[in-house]
Protein backbone atom coordinates (compact mmCIF):
# COMPACT_ATOMS: atom_id res chain seq x y z
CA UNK A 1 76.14 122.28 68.78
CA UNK A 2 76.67 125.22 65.80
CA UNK A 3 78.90 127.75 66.38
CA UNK A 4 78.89 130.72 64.10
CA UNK A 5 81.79 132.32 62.12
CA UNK A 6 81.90 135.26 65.00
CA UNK A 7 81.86 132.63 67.24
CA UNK A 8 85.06 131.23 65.99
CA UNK A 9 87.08 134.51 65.74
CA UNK A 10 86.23 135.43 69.49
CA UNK A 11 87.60 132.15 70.58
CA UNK A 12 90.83 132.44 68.79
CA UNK A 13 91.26 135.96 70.13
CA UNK A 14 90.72 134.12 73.58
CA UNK A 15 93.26 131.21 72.31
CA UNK A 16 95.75 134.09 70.80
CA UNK A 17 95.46 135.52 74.64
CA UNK A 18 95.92 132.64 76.41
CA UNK A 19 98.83 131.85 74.36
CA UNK A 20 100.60 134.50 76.47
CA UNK A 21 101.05 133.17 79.48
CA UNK A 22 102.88 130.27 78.02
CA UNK A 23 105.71 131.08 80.07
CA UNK A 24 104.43 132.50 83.05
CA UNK A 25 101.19 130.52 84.17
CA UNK A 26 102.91 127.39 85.71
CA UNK A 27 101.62 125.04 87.45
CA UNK A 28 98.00 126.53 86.46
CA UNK A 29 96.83 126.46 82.66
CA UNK A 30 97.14 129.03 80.36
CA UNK A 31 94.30 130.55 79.65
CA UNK A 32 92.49 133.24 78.26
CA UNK A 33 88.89 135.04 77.95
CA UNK A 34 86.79 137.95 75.63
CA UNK A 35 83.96 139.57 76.42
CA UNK A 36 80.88 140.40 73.80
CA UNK A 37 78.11 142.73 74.00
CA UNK A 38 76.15 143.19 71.21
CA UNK A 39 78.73 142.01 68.30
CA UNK A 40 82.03 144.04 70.11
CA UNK A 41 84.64 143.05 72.38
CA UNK A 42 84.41 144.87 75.23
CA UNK A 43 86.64 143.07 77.87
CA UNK A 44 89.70 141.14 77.46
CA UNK A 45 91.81 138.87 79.72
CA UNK A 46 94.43 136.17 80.13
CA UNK A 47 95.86 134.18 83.29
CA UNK A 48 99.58 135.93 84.08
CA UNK A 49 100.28 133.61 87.14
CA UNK A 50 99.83 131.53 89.69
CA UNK A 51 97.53 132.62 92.53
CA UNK A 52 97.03 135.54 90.34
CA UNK A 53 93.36 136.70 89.04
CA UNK A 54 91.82 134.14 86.22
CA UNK A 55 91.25 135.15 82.85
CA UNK A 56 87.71 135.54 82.62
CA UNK A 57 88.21 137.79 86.21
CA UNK A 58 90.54 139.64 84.37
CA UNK A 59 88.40 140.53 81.27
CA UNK A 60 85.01 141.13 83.47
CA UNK A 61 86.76 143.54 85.32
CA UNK A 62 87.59 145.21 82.05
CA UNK A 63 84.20 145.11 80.85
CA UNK A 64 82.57 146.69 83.91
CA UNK A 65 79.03 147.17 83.27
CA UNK A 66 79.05 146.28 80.01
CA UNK A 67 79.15 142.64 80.92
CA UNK A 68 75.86 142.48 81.57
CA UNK A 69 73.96 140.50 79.52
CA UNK A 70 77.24 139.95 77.47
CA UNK A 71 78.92 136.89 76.10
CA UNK A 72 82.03 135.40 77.81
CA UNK A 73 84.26 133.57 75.52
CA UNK A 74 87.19 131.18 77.99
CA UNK A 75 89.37 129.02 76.43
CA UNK A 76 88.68 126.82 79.73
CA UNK A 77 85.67 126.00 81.69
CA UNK A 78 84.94 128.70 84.82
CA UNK A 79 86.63 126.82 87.87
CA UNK A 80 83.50 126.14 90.59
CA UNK A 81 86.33 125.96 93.99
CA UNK A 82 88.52 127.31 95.90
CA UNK A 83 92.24 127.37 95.25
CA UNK A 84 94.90 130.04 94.73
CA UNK A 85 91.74 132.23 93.99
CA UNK A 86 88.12 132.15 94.49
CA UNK A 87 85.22 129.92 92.28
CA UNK A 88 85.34 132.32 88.57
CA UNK A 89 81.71 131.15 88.37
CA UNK A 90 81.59 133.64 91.18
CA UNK A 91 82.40 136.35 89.24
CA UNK A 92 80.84 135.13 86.08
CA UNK A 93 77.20 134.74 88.06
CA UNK A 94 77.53 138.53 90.20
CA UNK A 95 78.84 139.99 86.35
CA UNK A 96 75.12 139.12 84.74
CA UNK A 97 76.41 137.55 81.62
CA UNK A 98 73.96 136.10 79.12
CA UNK A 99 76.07 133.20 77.96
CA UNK A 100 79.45 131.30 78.61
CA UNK A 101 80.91 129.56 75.66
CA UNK A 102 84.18 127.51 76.70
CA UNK A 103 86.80 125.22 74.57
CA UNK A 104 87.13 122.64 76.56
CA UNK A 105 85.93 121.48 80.20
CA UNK A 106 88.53 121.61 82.81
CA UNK A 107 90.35 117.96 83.23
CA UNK A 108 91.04 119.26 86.62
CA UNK A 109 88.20 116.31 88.58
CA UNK A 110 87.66 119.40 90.80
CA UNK A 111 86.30 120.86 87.92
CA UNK A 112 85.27 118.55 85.27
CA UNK A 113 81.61 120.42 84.33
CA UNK A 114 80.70 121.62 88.07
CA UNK A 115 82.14 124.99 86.25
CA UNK A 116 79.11 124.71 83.65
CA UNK A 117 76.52 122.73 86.11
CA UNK A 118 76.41 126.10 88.35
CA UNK A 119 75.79 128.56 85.21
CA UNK A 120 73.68 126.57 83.85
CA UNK A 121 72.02 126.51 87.22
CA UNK A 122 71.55 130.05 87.40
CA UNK A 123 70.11 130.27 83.85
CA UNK A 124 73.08 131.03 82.23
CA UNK A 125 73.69 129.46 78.68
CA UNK A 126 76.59 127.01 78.47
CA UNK A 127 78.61 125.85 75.48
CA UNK A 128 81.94 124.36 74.78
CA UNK A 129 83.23 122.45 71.94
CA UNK A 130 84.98 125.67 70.27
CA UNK A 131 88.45 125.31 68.99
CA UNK A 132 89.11 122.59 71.77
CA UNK A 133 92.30 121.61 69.96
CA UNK A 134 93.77 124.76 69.85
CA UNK A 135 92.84 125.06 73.63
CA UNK A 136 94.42 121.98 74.20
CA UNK A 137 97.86 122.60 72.21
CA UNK A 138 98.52 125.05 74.88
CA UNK A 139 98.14 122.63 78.12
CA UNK A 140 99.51 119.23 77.02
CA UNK A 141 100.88 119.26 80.52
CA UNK A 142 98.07 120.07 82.75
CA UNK A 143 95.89 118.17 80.76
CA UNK A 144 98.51 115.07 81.21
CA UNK A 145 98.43 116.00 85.14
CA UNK A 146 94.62 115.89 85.68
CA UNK A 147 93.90 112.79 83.20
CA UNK A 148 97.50 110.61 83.61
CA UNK A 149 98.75 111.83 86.80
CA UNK A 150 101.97 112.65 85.16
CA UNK A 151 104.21 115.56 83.12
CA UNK A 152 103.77 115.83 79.60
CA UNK A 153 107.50 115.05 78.41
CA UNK A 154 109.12 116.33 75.52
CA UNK A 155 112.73 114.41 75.03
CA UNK A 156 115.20 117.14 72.94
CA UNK A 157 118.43 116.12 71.22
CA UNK A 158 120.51 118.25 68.74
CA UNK A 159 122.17 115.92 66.03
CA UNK A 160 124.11 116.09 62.77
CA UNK A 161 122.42 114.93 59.40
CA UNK A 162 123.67 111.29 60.26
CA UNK A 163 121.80 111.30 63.58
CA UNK A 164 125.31 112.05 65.62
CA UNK A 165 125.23 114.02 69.18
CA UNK A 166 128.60 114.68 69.95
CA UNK A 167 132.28 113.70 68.97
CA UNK A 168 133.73 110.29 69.79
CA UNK A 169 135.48 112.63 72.14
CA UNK A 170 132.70 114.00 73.75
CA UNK A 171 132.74 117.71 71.62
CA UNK A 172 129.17 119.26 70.91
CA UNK A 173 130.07 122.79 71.34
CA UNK A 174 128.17 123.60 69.11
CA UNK A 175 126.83 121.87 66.58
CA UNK A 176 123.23 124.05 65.72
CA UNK A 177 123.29 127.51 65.32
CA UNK A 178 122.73 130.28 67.76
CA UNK A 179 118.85 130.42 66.41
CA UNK A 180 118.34 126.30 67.31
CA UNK A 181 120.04 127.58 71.26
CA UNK A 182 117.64 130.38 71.54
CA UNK A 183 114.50 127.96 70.32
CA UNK A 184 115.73 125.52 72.84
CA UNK A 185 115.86 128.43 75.81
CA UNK A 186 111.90 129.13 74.98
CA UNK A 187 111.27 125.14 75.56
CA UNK A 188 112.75 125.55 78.58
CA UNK A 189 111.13 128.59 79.53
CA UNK A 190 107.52 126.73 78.94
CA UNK A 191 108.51 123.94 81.05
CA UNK A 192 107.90 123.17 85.04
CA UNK A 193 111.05 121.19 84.70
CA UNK A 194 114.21 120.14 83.20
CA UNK A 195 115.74 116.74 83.55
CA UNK A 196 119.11 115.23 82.64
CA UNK A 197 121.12 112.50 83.68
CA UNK A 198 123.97 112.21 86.08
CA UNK A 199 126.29 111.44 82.90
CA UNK A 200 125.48 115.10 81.16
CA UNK A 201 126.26 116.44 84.63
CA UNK A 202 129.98 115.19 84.96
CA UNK A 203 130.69 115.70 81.41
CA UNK A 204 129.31 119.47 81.09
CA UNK A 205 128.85 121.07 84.44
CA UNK A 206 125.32 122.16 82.58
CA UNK A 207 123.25 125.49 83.80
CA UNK A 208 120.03 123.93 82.74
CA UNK A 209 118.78 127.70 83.11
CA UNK A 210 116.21 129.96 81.13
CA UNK A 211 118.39 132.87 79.63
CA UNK A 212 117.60 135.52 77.81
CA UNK A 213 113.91 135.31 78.97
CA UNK A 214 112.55 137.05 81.48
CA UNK A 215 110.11 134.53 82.82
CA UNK A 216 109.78 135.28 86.98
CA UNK A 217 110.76 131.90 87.26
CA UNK A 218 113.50 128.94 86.73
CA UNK A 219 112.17 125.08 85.99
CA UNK A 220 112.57 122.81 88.59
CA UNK A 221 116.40 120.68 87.43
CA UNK A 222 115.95 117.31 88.04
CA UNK A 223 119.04 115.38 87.91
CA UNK A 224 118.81 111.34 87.25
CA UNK A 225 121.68 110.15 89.31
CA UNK A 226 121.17 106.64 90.73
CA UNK A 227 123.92 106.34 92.18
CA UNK A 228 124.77 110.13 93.65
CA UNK A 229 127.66 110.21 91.75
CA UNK A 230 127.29 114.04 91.07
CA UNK A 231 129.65 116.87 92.73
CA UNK A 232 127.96 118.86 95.04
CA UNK A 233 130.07 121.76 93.65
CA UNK A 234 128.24 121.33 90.49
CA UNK A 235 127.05 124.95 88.83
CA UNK A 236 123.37 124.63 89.20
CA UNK A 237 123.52 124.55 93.01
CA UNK A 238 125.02 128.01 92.57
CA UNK A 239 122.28 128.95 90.78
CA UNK A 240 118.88 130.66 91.04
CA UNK A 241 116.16 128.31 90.93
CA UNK A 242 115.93 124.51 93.05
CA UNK A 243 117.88 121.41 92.09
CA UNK A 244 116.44 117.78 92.65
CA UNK A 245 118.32 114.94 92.58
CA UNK A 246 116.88 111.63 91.84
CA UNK A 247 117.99 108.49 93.25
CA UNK A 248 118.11 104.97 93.97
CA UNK A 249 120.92 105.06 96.12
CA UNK A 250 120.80 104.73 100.26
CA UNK A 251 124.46 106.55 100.51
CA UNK A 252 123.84 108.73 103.30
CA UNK A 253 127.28 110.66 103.49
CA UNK A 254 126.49 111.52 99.64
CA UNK A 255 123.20 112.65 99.97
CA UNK A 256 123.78 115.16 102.93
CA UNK A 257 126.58 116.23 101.26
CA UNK A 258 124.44 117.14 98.34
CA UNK A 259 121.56 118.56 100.54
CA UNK A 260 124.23 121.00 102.39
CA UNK A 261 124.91 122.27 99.00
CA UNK A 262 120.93 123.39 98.14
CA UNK A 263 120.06 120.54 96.49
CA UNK A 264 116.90 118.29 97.20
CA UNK A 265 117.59 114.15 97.09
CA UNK A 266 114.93 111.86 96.72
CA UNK A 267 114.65 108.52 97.17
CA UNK A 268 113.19 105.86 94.29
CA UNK A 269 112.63 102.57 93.25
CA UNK A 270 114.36 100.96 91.18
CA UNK A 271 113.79 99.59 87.59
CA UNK A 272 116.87 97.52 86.07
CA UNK A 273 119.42 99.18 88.30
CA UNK A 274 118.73 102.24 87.76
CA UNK A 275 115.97 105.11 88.64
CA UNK A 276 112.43 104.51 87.88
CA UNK A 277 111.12 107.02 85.89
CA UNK A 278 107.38 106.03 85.86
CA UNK A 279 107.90 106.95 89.73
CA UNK A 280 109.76 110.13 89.42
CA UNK A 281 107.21 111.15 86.50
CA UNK A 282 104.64 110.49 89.50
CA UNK A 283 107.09 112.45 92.31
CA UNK A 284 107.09 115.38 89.91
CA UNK A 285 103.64 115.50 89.12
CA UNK A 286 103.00 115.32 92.86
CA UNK A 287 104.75 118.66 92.91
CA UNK A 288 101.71 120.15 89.86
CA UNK A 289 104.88 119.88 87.44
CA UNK A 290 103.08 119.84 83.85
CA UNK A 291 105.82 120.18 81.25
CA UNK A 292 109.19 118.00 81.54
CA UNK A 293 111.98 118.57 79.38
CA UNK A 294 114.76 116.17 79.05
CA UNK A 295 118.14 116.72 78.17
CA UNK A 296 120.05 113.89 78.11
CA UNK A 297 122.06 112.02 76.76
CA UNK A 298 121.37 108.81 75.05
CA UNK A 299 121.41 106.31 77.76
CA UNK A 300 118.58 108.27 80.06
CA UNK A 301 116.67 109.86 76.60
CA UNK A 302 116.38 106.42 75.41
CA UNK A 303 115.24 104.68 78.32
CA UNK A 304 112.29 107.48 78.23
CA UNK A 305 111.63 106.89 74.72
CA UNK A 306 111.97 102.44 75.81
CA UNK A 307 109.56 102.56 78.60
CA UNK A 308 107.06 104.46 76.33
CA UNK A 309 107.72 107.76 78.63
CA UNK A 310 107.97 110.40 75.66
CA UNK A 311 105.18 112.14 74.58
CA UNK A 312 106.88 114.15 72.08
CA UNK A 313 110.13 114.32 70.44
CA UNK A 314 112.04 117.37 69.58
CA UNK A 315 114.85 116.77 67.51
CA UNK A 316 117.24 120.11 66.04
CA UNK A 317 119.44 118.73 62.96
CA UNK A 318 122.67 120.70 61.81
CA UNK A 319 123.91 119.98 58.33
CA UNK A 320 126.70 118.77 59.12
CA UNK A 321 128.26 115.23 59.04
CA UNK A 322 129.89 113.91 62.40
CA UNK A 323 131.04 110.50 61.06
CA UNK A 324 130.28 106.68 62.32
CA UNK A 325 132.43 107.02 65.63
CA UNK A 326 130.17 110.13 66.84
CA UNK A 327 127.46 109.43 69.78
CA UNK A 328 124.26 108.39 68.89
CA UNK A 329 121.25 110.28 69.95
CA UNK A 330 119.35 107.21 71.86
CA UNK A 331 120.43 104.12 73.36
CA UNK A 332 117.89 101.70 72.61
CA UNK A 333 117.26 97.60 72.69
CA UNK A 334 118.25 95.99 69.22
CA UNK A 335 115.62 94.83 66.99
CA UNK A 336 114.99 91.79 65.57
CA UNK A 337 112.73 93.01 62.80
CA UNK A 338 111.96 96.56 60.86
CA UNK A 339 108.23 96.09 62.05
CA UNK A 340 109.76 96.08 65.84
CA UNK A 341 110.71 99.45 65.36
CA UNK A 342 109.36 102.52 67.16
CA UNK A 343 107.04 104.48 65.23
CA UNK A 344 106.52 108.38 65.24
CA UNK A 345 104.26 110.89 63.41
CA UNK A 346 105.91 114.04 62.15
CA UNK A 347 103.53 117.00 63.69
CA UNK A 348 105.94 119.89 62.22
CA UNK A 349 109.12 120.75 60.48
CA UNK A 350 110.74 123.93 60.16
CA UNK A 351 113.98 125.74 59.86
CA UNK A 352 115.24 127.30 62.96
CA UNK A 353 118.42 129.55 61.55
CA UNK A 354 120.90 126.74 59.61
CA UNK A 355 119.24 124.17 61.04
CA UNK A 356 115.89 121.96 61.05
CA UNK A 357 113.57 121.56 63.72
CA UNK A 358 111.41 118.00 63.80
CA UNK A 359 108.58 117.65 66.22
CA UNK A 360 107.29 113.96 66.17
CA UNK A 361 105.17 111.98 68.65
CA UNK A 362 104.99 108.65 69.30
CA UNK A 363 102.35 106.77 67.59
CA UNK A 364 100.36 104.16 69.51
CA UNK A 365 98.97 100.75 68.14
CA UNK A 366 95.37 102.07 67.96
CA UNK A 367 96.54 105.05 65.89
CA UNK A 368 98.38 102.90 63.64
């Protein structure tokens, strides 16, 4: 299927609007629509929130009349059911449009082309195809929902130049800049949940909070703790937002203690003593969570990274040298061989303030 030139700058209008609600949109994608008539844009739209209008709603309603007989450009197939909001091909079929031309189909199996098979129905035109990456780079996480049943994860460490996380002591405080913090605050901010382990907890007393942003909402902190070790005077309880706690233990006493204080405790199996994350990854994606961001520290971000969790790897270098008896950044099986070791592909680097940020993601054996 050809698209033309014109074609192409409508969708990346709709891509540049969908881009957005990157921060607001959670648990639904993020998403967002154009309106042509005759060669001009004459309705605009993207998804703000949950149980909110959809984009293409949005950008009809701007159109008014006009829509008739127009284009609609949607960075996402046209939903065809109920949910938060009524079926968009609703609106899309009573509007009159002449044509619907989508990025990508909706993963969603509620979805998955019924969107297309009713327009298409009712006479109108159907494509899709059209900057489906770009589409896609925005909803790694509600893609990975609908297709794996579980959170996209993105595992974030900040290191020195020789890969240290900390002191021997324990100090971090701070080793990249103010810039790397306030990057790290708008990865939070695009997550539907932050995770750490029970060890980060006792150490720092963490927040795990989105400052700075104004964002309607706080991520879901999830807190790896298999055996309820954690205080329930710990900060976040205090704190807007919910708390989860993750566990493999059956100590009663403990767990009510922590559920008096506003935190949640769930239950798991275990996996070599400890938590299984392939089940909490399931819990939380039970619970429409799309994004998961872990902050760790090396025992819990490894085990992600060993049990092929990680989908992406954010890693913030300082230049600065810690030394050999600093903390490593993961704590991960020895190898026997070079060829045993885990291999990534580097999708960007760029400076954030002094410091470097790498994005990598873990390449598979049929990418190799």
């Amino acid at each position: 299927m050809s698209f033309t030139p014109a074609d192409a700058r409508f969708m990346a209008r709709a891509v540049q609007l969908a881009a957005q609600g990157l921060y607001t949109t959670d648990p639904n994608p993020r998403v967002g629509s154009v309106i042509v008539k005759d060669g001009v844009v004459v309705g605009e739209g993207w998804h703000v929130r949950a149980g909110e209008p959809h984009a293409e709603v949005l950008a009809l309603k701007q159109a008014g009349e006009h829509a008739r007989g127009a284009d609609v450009y949607v960075t996402l197939e046209p939903c065809n059911h109920f949910g938060r909001t009524p079926p968009c091909t609703e609106a899309v079929l009573r509007a009159g449009v002449r044509r619907v031309t989508a990025a990508m189909r909706d993963p969603n199996p509620l979805v998955d082309g019924k969107g297309f098979e009713r327009l298409t129905a009712a006479g109108i035109e159907c494509r899709a195809g059209l900057l489906e990456a770009e589409a896609q780079a925005l909803n790694p996480g509600f893609i990975s929902r609908m297709r794996r049943r579980r959170p996209y994860v993105r595992v974030k460490m900040a290191a020195s130049l020789d890969g240290r996380t900390a002191m021997a002591s324990g100090e971090s405080r701070w080793i990249t800049s103010e810039a790397a913090r306030a990057d790290v605050q708008r990865l939070r901010a695009r997550s539907s949940a932050i995770v750490t382990g029970s060890g980060t907890v006792l150490a720092d007393d963490p927040a795990l909070t989105v400052r700075a942003l104004d964002i309607g909402r706080q991520p879901l902190r999830v807190v790896v703790d298999s055996r309820l070790r954690v205080s329930a005077a710990m900060q976040m309880l205090r704190l807007p937002g919910r708390t989860l706690i993750a566990t493999a233990s059956g100590d009663e006493a403990r767990a009510n203690a922590l559920i008096a204080a506003g935190a949640e405790v769930v239950r798991l199996p275990q996996a070599q003593a400890r938590v299984d994350l392939a089940a909490l990854l399931q819990v939380l994606a039970e619970r429409e969570v799309n994004e998961v961001l872990v902050e760790a520290g090396a025992v819990l971000a490894g085990a992600f990274l060993a049990q092929g969790l990680a989908d992406e790897l954010v890693i913030y270098l300082a230049p600065i040298l810690l030394g050999d008896a600093g903390r490593g950044m993961f704590h991960l099986p020895g190898l026997d061989s070079l060829a045993d070791g885990a291999r990534f592909r580097v999708a960007d680097v760029r400076p954030i303030g002094d410091d470097w940020r790498i994005r990598a993601m873990p390449v598979s054996i049929k990418d190799q």
